[in-house]
PDB file of N, CA and C in Angstrom:
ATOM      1  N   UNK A   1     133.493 160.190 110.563  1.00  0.00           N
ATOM      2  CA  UNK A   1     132.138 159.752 110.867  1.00  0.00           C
ATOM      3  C   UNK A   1     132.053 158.241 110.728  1.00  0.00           C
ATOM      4  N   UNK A   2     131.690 157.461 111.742  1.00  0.00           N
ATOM      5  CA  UNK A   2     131.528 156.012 111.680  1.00  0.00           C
ATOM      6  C   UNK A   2     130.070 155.631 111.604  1.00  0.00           C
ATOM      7  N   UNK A   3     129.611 154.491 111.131  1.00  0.00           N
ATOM      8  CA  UNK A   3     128.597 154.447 110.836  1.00  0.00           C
ATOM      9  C   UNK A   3     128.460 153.321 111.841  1.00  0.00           C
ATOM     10  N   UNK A   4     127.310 153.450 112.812  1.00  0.00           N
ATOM     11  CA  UNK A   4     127.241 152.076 114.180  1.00  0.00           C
ATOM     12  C   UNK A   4     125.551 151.744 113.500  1.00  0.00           C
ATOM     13  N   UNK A   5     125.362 150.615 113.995  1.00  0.00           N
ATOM     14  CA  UNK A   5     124.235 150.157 114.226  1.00  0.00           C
ATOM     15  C   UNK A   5     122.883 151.045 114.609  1.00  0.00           C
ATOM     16  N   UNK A   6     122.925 151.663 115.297  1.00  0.00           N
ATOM     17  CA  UNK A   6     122.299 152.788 116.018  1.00  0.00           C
ATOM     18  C   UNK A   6     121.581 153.984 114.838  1.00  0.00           C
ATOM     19  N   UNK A   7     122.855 154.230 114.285  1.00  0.00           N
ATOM     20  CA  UNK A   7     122.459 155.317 113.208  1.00  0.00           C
ATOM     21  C   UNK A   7     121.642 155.188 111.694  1.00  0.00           C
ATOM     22  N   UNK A   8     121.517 153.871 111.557  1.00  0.00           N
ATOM     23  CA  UNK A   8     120.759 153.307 110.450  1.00  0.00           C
ATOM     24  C   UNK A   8     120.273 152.036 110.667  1.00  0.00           C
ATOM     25  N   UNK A   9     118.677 151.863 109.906  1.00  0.00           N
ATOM     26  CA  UNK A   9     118.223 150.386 109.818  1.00  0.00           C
ATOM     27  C   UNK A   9     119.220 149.771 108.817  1.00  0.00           C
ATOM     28  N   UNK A  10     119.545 148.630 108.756  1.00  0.00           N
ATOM     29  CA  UNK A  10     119.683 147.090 107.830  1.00  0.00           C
ATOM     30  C   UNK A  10     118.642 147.080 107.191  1.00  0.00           C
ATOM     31  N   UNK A  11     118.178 146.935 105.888  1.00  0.00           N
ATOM     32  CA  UNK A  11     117.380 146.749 105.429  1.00  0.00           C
ATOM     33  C   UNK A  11     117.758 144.863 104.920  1.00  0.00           C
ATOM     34  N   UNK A  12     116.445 144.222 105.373  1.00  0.00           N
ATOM     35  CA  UNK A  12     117.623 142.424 105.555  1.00  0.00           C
ATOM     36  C   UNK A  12     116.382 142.389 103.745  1.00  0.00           C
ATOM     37  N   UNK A  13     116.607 142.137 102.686  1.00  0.00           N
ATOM     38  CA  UNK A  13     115.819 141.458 101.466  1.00  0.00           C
ATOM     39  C   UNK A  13     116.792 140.465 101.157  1.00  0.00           C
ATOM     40  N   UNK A  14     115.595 139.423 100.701  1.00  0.00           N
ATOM     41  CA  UNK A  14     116.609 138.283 100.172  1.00  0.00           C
ATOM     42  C   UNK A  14     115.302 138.196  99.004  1.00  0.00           C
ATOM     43  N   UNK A  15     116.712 138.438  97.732  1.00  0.00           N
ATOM     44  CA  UNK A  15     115.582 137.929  96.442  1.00  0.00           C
ATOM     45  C   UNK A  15     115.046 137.130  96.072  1.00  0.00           C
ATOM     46  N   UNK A  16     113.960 137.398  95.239  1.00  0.00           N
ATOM     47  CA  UNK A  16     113.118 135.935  95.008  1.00  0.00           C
ATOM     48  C   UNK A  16     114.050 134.773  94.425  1.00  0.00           C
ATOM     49  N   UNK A  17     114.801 135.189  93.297  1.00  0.00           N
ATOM     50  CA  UNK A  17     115.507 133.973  92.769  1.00  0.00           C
ATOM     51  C   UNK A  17     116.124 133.055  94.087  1.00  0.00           C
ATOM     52  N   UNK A  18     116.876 133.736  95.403  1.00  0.00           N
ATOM     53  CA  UNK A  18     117.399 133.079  96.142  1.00  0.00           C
ATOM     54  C   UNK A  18     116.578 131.862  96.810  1.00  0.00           C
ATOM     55  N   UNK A  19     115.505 132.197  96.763  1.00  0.00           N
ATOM     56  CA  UNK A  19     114.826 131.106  97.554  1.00  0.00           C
ATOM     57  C   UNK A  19     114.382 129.821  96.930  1.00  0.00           C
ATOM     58  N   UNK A  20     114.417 130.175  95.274  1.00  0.00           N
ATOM     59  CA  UNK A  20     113.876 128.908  94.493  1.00  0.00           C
ATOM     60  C   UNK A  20     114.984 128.811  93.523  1.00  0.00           C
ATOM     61  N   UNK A  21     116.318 129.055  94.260  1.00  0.00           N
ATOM     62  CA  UNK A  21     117.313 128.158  93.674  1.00  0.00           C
ATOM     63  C   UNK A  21     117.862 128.626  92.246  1.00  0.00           C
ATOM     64  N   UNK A  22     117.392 129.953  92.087  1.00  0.00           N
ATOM     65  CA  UNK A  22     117.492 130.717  90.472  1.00  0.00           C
ATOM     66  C   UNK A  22     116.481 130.578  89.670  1.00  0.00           C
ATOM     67  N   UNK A  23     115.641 129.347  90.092  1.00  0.00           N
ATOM     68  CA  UNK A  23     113.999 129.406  89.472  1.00  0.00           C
ATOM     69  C   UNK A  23     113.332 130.267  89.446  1.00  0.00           C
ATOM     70  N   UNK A  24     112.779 130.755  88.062  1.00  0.00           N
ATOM     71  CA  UNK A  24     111.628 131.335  87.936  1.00  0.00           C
ATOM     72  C   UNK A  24     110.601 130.981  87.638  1.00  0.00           C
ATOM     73  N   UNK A  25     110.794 130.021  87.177  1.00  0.00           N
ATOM     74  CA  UNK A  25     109.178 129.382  86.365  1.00  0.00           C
ATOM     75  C   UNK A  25     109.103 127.528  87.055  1.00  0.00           C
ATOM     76  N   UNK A  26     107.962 127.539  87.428  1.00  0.00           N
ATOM     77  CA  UNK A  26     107.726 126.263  88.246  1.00  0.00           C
ATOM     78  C   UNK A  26     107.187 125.383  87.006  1.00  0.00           C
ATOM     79  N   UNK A  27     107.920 123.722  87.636  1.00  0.00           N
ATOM     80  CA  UNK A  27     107.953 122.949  86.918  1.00  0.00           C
ATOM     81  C   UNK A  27     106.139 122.195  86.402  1.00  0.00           C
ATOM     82  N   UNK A  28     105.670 122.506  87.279  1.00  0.00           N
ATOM     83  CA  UNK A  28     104.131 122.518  87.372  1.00  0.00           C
ATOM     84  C   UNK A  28     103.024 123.382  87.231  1.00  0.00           C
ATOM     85  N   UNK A  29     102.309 123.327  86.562  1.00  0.00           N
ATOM     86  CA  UNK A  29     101.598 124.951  85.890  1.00  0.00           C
ATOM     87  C   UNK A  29     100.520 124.451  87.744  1.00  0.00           C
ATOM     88  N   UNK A  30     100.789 126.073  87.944  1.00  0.00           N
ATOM     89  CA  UNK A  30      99.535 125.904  89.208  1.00  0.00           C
ATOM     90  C   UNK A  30      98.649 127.269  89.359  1.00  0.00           C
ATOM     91  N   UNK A  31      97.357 127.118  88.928  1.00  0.00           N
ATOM     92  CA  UNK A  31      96.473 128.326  88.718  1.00  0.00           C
ATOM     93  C   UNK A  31      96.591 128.891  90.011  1.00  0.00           C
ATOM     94  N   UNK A  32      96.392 130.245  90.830  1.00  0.00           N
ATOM     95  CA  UNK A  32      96.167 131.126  91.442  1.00  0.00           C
ATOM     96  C   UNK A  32      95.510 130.690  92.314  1.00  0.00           C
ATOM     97  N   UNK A  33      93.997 130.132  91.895  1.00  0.00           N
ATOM     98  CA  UNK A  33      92.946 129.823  92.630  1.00  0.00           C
ATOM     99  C   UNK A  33      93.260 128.576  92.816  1.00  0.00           C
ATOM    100  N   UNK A  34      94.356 127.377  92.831  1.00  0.00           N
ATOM    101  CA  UNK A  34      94.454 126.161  93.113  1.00  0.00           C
ATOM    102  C   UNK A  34      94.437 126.272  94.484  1.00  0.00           C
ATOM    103  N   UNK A  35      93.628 125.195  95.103  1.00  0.00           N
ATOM    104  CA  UNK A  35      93.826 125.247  96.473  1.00  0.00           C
ATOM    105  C   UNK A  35      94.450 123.823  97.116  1.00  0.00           C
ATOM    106  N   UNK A  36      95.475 123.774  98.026  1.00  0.00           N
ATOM    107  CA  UNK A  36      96.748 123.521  98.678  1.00  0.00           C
ATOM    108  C   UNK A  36      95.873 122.509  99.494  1.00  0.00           C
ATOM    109  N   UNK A  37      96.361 120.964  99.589  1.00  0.00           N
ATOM    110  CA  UNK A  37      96.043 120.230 100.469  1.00  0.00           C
ATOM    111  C   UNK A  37      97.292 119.783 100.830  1.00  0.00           C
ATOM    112  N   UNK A  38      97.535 119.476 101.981  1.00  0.00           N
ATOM    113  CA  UNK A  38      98.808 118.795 102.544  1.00  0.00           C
ATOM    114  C   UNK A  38      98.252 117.360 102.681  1.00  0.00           C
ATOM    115  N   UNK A  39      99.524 116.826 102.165  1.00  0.00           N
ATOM    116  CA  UNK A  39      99.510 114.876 102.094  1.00  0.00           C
ATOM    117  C   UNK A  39     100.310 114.515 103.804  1.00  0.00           C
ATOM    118  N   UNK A  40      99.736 113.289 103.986  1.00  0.00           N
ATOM    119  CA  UNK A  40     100.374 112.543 105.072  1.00  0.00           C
ATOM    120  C   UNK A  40     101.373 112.586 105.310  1.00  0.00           C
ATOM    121  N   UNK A  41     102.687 112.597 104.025  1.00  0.00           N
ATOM    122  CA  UNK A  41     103.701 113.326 104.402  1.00  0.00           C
ATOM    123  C   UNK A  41     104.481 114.167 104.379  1.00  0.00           C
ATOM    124  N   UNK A  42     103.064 115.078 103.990  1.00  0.00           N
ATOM    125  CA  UNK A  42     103.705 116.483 104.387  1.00  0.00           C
ATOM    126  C   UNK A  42     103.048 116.971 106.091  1.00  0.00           C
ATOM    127  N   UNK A  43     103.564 116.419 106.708  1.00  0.00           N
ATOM    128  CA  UNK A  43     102.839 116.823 107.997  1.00  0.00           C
ATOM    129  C   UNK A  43     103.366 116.857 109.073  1.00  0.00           C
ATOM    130  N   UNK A  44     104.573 117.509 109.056  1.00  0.00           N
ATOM    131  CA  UNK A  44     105.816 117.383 109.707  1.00  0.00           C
ATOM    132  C   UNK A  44     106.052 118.647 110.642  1.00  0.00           C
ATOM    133  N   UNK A  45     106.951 118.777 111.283  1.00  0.00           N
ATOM    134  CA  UNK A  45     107.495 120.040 111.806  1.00  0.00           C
ATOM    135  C   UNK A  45     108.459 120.272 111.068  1.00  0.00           C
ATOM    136  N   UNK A  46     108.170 121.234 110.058  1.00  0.00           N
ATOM    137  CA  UNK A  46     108.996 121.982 109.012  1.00  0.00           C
ATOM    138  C   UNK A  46     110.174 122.968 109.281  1.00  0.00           C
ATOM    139  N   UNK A  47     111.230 123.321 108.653  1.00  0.00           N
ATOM    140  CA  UNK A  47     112.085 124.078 109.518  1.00  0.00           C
ATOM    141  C   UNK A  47     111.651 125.215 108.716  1.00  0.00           C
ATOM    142  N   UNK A  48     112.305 126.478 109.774  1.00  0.00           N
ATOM    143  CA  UNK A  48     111.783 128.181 109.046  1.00  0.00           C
ATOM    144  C   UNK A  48     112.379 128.172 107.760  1.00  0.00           C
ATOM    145  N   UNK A  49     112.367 127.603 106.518  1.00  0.00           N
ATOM    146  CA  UNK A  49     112.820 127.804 105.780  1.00  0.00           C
ATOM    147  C   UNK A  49     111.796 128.333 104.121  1.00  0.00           C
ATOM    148  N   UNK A  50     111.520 129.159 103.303  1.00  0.00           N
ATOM    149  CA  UNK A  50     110.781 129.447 102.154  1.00  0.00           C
ATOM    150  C   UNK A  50     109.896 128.272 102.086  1.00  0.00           C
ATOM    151  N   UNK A  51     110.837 127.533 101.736  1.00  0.00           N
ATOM    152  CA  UNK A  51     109.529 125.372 101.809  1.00  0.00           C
ATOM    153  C   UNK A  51     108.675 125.519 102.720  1.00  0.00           C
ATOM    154  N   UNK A  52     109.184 125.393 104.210  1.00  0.00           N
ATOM    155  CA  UNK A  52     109.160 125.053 105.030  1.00  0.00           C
ATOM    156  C   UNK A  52     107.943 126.304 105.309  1.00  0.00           C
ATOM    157  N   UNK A  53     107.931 127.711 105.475  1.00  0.00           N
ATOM    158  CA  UNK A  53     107.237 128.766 105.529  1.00  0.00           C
ATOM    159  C   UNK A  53     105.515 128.540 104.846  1.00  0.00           C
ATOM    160  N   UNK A  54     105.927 127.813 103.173  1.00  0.00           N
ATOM    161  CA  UNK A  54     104.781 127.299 102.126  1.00  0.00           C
ATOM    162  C   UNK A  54     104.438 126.472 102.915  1.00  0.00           C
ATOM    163  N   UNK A  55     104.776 125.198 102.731  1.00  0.00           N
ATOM    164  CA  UNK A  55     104.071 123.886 103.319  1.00  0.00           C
ATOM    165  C   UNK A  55     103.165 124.441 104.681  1.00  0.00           C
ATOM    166  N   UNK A  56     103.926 124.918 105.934  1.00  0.00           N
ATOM    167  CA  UNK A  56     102.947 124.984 106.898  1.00  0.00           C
ATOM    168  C   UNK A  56     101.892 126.140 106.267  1.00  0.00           C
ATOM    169  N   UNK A  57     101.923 126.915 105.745  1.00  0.00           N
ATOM    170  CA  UNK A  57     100.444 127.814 105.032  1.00  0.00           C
ATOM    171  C   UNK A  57      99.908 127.227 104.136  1.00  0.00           C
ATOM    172  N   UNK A  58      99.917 125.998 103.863  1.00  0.00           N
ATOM    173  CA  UNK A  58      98.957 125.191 102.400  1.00  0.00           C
ATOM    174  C   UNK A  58      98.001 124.929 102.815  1.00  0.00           C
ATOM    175  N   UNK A  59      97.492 124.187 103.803  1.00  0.00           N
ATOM    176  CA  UNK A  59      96.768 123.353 104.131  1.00  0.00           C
ATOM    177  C   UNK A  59      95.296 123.881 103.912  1.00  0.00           C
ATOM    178  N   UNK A  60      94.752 124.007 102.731  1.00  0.00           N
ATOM    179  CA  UNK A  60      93.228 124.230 102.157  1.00  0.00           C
ATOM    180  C   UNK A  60      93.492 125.921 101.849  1.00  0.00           C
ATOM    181  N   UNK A  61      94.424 126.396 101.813  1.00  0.00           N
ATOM    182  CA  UNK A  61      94.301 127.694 101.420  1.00  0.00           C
ATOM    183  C   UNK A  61      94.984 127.708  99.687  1.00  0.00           C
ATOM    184  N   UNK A  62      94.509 128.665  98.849  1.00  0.00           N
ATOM    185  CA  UNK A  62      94.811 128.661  97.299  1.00  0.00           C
ATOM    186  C   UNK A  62      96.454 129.448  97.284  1.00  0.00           C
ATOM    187  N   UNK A  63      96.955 128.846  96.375  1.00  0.00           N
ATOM    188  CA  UNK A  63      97.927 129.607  96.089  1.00  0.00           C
ATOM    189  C   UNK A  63      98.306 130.791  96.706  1.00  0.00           C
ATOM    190  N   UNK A  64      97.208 131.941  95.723  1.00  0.00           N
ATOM    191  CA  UNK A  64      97.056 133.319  95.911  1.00  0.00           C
ATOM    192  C   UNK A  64      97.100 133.676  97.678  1.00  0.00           C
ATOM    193  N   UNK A  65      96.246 132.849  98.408  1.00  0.00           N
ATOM    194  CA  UNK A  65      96.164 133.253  99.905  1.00  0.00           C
ATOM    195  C   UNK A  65      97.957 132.748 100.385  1.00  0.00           C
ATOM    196  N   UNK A  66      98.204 131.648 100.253  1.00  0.00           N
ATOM    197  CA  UNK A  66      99.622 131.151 100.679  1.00  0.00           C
ATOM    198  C   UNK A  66     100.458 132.469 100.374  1.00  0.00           C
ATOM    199  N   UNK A  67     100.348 133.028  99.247  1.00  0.00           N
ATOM    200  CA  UNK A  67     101.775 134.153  98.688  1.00  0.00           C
ATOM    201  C   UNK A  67     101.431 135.342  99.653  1.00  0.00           C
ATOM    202  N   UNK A  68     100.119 135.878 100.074  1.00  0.00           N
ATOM    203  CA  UNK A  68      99.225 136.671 100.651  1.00  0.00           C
ATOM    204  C   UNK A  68      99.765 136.438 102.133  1.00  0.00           C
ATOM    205  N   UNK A  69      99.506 135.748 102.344  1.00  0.00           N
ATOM    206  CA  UNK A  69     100.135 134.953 104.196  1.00  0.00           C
ATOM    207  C   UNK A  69     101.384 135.212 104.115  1.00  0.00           C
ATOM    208  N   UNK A  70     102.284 134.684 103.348  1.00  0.00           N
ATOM    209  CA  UNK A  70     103.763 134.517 104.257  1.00  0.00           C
ATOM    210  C   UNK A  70     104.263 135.695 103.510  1.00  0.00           C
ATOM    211  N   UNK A  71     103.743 136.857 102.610  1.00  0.00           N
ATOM    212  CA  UNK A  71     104.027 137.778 102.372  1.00  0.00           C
ATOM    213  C   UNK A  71     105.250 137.301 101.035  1.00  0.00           C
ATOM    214  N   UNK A  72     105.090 136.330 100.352  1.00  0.00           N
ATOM    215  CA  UNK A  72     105.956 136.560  99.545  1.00  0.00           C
ATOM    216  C   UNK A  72     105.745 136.291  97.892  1.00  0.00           C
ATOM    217  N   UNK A  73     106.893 136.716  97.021  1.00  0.00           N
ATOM    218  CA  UNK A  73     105.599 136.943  95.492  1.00  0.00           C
ATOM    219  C   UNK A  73     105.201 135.874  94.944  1.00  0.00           C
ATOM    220  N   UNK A  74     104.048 135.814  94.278  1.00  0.00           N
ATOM    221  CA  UNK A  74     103.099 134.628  93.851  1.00  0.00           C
ATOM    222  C   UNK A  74     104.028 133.700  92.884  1.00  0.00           C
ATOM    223  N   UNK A  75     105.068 134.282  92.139  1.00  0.00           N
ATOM    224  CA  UNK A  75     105.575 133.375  91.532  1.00  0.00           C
ATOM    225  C   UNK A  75     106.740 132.511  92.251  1.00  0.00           C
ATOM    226  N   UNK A  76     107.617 132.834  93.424  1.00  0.00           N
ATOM    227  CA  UNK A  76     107.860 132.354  94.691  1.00  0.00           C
ATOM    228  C   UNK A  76     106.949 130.871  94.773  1.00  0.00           C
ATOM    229  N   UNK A  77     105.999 131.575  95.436  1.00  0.00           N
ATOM    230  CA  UNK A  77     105.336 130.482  95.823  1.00  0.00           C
ATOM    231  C   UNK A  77     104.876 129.370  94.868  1.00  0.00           C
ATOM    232  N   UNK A  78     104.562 129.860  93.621  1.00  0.00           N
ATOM    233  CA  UNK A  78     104.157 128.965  92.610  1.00  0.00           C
ATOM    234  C   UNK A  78     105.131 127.569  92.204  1.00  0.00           C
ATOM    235  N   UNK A  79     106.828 128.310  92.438  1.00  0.00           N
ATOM    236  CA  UNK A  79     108.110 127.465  91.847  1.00  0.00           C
ATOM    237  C   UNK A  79     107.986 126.507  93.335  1.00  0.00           C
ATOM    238  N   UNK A  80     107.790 126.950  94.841  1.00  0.00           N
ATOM    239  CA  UNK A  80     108.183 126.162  95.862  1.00  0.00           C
ATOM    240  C   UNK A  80     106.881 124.958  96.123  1.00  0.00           C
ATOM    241  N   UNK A  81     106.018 125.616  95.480  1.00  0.00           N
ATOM    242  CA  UNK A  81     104.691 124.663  95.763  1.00  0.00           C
ATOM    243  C   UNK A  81     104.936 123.528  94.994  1.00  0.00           C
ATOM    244  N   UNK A  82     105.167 124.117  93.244  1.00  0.00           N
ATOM    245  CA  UNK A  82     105.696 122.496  92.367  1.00  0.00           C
ATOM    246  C   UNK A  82     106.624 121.530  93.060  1.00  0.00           C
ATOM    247  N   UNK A  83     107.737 122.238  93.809  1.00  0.00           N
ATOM    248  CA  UNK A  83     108.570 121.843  94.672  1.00  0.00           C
ATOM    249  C   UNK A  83     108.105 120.427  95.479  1.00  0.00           C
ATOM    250  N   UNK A  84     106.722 120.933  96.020  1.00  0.00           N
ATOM    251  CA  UNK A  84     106.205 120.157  97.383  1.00  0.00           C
ATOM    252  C   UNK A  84     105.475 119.250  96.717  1.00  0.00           C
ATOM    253  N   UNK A  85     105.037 119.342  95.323  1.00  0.00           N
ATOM    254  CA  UNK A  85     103.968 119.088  94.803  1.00  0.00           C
ATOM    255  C   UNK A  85     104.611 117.747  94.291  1.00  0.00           C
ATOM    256  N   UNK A  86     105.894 117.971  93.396  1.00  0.00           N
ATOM    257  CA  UNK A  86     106.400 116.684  93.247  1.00  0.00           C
ATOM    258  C   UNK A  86     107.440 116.009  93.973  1.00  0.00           C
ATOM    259  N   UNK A  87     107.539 116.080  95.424  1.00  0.00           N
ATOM    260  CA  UNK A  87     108.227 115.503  96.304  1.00  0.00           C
ATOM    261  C   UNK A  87     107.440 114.786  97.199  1.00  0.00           C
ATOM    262  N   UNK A  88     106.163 114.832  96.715  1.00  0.00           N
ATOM    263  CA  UNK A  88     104.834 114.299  97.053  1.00  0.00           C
ATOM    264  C   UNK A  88     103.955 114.489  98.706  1.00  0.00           C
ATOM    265  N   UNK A  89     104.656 115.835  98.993  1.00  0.00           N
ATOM    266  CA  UNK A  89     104.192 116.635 100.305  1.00  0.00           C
ATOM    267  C   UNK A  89     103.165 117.476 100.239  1.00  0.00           C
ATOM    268  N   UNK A  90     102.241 117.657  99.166  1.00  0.00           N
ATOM    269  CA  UNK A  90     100.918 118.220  98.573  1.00  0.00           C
ATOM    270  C   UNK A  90     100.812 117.815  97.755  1.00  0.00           C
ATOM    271  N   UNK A  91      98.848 118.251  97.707  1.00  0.00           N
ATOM    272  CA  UNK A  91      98.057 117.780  96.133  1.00  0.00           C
ATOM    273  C   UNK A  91      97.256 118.914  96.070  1.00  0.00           C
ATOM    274  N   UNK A  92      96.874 119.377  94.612  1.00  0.00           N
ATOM    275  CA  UNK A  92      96.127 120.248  94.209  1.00  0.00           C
ATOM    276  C   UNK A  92      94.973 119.825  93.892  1.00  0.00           C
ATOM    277  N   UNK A  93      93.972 120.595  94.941  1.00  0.00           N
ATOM    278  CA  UNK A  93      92.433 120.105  94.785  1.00  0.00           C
ATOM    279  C   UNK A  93      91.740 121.050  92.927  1.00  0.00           C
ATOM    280  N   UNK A  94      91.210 120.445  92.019  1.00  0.00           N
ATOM    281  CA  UNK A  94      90.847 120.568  91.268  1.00  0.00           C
ATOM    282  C   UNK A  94      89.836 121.775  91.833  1.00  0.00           C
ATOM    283  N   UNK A  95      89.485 122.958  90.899  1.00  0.00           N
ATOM    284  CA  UNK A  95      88.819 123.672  91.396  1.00  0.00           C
ATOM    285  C   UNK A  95      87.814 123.648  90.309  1.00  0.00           C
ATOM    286  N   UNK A  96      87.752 123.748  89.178  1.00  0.00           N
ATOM    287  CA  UNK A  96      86.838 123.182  88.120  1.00  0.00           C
ATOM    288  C   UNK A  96      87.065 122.485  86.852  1.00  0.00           C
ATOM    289  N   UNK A  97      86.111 121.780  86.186  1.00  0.00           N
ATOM    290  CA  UNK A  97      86.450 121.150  84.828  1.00  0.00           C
ATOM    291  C   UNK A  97      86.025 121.235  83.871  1.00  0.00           C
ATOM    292  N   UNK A  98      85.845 120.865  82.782  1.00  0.00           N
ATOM    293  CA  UNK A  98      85.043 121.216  81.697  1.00  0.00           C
ATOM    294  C   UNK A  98      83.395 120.916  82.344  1.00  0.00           C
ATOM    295  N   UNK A  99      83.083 119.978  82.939  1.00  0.00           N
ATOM    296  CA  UNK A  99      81.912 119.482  83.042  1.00  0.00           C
ATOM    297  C   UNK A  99      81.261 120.021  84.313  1.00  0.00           C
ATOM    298  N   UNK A 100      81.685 120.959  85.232  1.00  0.00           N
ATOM    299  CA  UNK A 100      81.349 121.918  86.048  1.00  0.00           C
ATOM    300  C   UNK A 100      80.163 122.519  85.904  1.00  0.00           C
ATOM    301  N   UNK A 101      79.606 122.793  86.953  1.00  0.00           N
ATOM    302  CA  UNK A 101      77.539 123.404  86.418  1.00  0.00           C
ATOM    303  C   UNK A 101      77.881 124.911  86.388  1.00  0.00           C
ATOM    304  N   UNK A 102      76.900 126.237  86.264  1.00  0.00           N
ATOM    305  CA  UNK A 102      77.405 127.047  85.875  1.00  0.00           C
ATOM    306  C   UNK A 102      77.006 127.719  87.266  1.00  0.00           C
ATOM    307  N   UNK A 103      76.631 126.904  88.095  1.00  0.00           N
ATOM    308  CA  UNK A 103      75.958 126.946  89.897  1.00  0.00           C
ATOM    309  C   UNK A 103      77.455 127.000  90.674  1.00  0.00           C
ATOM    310  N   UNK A 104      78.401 126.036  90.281  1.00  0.00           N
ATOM    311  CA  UNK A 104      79.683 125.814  90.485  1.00  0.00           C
ATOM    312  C   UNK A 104      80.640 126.863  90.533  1.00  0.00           C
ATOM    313  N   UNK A 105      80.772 127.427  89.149  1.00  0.00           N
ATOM    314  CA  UNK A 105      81.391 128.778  88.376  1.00  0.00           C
ATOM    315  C   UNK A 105      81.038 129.603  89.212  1.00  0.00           C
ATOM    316  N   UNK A 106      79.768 129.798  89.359  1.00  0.00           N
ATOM    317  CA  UNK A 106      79.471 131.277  90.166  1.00  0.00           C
ATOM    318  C   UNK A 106      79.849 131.454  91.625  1.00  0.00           C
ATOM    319  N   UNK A 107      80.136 130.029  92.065  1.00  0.00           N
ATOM    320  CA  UNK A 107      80.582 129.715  93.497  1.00  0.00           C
ATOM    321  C   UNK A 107      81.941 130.021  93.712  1.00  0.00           C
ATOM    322  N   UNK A 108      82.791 129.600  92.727  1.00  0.00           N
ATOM    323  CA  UNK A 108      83.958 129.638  93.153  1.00  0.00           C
ATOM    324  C   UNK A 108      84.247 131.753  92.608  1.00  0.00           C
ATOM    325  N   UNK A 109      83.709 132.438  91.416  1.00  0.00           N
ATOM    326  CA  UNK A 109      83.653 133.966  91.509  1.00  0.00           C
ATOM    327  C   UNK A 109      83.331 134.064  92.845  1.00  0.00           C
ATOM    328  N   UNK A 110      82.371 134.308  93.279  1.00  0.00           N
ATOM    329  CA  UNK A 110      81.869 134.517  95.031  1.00  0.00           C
ATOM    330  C   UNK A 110      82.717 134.283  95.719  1.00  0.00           C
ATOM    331  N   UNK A 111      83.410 133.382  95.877  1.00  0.00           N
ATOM    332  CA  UNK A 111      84.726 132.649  97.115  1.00  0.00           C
ATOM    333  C   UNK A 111      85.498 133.583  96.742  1.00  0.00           C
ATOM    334  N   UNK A 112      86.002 134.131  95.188  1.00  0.00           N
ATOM    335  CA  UNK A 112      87.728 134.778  94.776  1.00  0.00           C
ATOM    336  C   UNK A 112      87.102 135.910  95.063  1.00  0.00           C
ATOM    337  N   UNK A 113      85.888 136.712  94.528  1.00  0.00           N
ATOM    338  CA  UNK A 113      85.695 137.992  95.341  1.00  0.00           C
ATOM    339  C   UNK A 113      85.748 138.392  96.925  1.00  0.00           C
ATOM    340  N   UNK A 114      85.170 137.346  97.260  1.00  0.00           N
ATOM    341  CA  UNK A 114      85.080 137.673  99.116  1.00  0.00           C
ATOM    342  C   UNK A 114      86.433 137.465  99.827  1.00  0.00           C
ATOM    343  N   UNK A 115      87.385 137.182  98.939  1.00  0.00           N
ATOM    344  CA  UNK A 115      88.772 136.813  99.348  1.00  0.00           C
ATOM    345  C   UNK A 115      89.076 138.072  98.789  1.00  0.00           C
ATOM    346  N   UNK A 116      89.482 138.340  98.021  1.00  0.00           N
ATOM    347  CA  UNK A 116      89.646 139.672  97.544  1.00  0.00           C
ATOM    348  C   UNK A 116      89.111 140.868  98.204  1.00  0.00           C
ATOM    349  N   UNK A 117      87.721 140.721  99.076  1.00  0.00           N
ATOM    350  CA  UNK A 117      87.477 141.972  99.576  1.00  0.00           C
ATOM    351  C   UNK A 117      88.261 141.835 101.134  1.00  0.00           C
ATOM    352  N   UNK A 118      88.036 140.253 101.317  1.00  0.00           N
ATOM    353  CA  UNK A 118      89.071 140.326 103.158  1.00  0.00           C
ATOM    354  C   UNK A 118      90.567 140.986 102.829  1.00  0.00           C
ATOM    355  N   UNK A 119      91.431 140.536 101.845  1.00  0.00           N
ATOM    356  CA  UNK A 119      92.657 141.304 101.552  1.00  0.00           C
ATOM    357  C   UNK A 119      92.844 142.942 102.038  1.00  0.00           C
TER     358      UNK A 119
END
C-alpha cells in the first residue's frame, strides 16, 4: 500500500515558537486592548511573512483583533508586535490612565463588548 497525495490531507502547522524565534514572552508588556498604529516607517509592502502578516493588520486595530484577523495566538502576536514596536514600525495608542473620566471607562467596556459580540 503506497501512500500518494490523493489519499490523505497534509496537515501544513507551523508552531508558535517558530515564528517568534523560540520567544514566548514579548519584550514589551502590551495589553489586549492596546490598539496598533502604524508609523511612517512602517508603511511598506511587507513580505508574507508572521511580521509581515502583523504589521499589515495593525493599523488602528487592538492587539486582540490583529491575533483574531490573521488567525494566530495572542501571545504570537504580542512577541511580533514588541518586535515592530521596537524597530520603530508601530506605536501603541494609550487606551487609558490613571486620570481617565469614568465616561471614558465605560466607552472603551462598550467598544471590547461590541467587539466581542462581532467575533
Amino acid at each position: 500500500m503506497s501512500l500518494d497525495d490523493d489519499d490523505f490531507t497534509v496537515a501544513r502547522v507551523v508552531r508558535p515558537f517558530a515564528m517568534t524565534a523560540g520567544r514566548t514572552r514579548p519584550k514589551v508588556n502590551l495589553p489586549m486592548e492596546a490598539t496598533i498604529r502604524l508609523l511612517p516607517a512602517g508603511v511598506r509592502d511587507w513580505p508574507d511573512t508572521p511580521h509581515g502578516r502583523v504589521a499589515r493588520a495593525c493599523d488602528g486595530r487592538s492587539l486582540a483583533e490583529i491575533s483574531a484577523y490573521e488567525s494566530l495566538p495572542i501571545g504570537v502576536v504580542r512577541v511580533l508586535l514588541a518586535d515592530l514596536l521596537q524597530q520603530g514600525y508601530v506605536e501603541v495608542q494609550q487606551t487609558l490612565s490613571a486620570s481617565s473620566t469614568a465616561a471614558q471607562r465605560l466607552a472603551l467596556i462598550e467598544r471590547t463588548l461590541s467587539g466581542l459580540r462581532n467575533i
